[in-house]
N, C-alpha and C. Protein backbone atom coordinates (compact mmCIF):
# COMPACT_ATOMS: atom_id res chain seq x y z
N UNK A 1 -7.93 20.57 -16.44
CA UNK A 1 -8.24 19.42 -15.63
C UNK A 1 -6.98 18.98 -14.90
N UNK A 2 -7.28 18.53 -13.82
CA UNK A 2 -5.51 17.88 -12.78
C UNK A 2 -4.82 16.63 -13.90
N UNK A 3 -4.00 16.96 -13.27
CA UNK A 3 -2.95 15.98 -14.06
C UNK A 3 -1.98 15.46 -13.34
N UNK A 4 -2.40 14.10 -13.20
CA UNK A 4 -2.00 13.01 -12.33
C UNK A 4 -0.25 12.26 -12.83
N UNK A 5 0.68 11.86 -12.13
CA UNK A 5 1.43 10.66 -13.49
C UNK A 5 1.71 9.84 -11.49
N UNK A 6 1.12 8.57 -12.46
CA UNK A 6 1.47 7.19 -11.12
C UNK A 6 2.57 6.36 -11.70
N UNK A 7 3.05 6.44 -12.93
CA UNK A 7 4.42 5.73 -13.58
C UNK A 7 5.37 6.50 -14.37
N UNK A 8 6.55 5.79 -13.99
CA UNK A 8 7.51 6.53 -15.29
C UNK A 8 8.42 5.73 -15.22
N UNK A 9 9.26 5.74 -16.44
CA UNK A 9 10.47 5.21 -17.27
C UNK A 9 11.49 6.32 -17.26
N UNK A 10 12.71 5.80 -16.83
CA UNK A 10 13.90 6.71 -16.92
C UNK A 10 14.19 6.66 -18.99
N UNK A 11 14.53 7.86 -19.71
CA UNK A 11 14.80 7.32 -21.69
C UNK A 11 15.78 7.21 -21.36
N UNK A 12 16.84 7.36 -20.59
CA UNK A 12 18.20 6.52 -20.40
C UNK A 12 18.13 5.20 -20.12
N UNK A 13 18.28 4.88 -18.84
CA UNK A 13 18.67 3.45 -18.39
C UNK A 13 17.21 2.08 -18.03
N UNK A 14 16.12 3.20 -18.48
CA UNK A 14 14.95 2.69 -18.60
C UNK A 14 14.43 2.00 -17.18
N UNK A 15 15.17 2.28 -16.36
CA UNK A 15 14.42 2.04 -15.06
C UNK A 15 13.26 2.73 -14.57
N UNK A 16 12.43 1.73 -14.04
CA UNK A 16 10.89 2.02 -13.95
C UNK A 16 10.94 2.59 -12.19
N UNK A 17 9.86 3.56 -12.35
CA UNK A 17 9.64 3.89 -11.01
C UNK A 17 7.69 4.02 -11.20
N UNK A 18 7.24 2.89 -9.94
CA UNK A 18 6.20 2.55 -10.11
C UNK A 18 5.63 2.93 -8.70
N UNK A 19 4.40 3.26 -8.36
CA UNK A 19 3.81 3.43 -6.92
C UNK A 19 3.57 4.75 -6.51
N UNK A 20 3.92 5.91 -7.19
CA UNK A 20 3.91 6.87 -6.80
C UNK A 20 3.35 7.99 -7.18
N UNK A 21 3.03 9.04 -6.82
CA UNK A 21 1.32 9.78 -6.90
C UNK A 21 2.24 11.57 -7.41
N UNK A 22 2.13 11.66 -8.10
CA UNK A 22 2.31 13.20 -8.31
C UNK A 22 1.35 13.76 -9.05
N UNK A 23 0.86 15.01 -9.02
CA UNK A 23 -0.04 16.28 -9.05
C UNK A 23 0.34 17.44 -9.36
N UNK A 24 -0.31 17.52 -10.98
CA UNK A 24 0.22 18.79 -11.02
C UNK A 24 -1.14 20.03 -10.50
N UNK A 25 -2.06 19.31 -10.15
CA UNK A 25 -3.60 20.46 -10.10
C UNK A 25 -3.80 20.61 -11.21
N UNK A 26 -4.37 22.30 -11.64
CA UNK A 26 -5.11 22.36 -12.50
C UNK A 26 -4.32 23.24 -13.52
N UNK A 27 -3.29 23.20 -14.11
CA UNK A 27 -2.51 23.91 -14.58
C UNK A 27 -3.11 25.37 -15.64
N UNK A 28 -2.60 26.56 -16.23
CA UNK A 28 -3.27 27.23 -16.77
C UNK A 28 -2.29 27.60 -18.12
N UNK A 29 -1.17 26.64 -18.28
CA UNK A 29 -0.22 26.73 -19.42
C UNK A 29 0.61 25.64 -19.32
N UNK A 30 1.04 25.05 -20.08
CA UNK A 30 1.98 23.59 -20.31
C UNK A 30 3.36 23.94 -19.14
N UNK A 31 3.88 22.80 -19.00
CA UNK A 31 4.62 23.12 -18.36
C UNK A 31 6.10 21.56 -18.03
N UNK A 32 7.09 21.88 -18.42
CA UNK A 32 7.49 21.58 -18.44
C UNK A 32 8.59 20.54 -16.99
N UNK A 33 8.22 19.35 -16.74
CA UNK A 33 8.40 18.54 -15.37
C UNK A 33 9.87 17.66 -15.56
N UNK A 34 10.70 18.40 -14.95
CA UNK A 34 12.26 17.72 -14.85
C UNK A 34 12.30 16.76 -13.71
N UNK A 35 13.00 15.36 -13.73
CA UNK A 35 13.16 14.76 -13.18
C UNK A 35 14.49 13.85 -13.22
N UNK A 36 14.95 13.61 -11.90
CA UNK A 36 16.47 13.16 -12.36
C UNK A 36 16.30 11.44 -11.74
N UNK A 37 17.09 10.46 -12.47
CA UNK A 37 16.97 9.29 -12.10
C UNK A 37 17.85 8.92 -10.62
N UNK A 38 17.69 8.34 -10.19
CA UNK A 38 18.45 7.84 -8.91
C UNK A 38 19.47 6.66 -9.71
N UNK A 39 19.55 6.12 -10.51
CA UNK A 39 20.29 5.04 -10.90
C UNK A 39 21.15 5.74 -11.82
N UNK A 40 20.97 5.97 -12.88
CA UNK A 40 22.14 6.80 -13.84
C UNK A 40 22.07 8.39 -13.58
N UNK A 41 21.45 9.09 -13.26
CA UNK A 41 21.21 10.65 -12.80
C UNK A 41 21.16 11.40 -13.97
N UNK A 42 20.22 10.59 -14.98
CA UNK A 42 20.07 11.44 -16.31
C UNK A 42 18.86 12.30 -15.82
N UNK A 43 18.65 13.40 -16.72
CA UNK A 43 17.46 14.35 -16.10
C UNK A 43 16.54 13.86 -17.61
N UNK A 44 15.45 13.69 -17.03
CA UNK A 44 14.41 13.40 -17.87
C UNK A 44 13.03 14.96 -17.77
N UNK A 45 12.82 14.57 -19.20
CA UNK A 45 11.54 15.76 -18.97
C UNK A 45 10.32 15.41 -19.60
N UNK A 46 9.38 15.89 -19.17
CA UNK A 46 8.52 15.43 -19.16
C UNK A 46 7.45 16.78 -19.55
N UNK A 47 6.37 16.94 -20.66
CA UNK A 47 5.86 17.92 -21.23
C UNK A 47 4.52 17.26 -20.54
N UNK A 48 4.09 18.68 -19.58
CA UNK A 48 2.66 18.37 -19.16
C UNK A 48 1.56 19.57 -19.76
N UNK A 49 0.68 18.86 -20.93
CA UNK A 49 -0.04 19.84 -21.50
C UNK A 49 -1.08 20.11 -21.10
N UNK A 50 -1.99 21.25 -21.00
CA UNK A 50 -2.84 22.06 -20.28
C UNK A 50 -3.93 21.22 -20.80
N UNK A 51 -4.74 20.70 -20.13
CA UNK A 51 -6.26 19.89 -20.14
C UNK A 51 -7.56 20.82 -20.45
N UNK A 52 -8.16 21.77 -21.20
CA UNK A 52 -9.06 22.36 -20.96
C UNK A 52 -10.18 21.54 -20.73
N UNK A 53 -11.08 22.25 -19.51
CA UNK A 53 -11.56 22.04 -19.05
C UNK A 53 -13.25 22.31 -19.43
N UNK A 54 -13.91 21.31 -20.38
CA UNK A 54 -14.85 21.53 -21.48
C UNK A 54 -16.11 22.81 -20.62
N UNK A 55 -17.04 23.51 -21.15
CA UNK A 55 -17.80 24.66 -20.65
C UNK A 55 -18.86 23.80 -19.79
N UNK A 56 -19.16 22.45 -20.32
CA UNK A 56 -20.53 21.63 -19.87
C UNK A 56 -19.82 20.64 -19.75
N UNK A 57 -19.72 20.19 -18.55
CA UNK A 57 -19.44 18.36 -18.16
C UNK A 57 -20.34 17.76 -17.80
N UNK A 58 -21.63 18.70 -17.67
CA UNK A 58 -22.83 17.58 -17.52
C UNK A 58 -22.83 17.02 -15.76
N UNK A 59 -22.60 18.38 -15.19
CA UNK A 59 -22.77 17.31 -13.38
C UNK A 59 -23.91 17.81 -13.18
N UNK A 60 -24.42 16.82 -12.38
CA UNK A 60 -25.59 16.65 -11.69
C UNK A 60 -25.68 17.46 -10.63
N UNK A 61 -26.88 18.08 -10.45
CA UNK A 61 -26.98 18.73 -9.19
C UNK A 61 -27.76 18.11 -8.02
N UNK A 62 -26.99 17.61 -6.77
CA UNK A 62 -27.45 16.56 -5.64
C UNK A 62 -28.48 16.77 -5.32
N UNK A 63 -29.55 18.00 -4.92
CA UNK A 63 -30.48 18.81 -4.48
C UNK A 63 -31.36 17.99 -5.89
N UNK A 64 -30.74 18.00 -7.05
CA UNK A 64 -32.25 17.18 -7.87
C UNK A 64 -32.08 16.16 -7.71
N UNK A 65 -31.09 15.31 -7.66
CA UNK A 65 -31.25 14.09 -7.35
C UNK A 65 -32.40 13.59 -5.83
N UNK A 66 -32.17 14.46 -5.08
CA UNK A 66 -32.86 14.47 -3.65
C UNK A 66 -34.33 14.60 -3.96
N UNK A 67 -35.11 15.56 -4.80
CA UNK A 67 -36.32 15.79 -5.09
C UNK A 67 -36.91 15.14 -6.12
N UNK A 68 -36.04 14.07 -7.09
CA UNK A 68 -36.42 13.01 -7.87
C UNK A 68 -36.94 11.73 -7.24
């Protein structure tokens, strides 16, 4: 499943960075997301684990909705 992050915390100087949209898609193995702070320039990391993506999510098909 995509994997979104709209917040983060520097574990150093704990400055927040808020507003902002990153994407990892649909990944197919964990993966590991480095990021460096603008205020102290510690590198932070960040473990993004693989979402499987269940066999049945149960969507609807529009075409029955239309003939219901």
């Amino acid at each position: 499943m995509s994997r979104i992050i709209t917040h983060e915390k520097c574990d150093c100087c704990k400055k927040e960075y808020k507003n902002f949209y990153i994407s990892f898609g649909h990944p197919d193995h964990d993966i590991t997301w480095k990021w460096k702070c603008d205020k102290c320039w510690y590198i932070n990391e960040r473990l993004i684990k693989v979402w499987k993506v269940p066999d049945d999510l149960g969507w609807i098909n529009l075409k029955d909705l239309e003939e219901g």
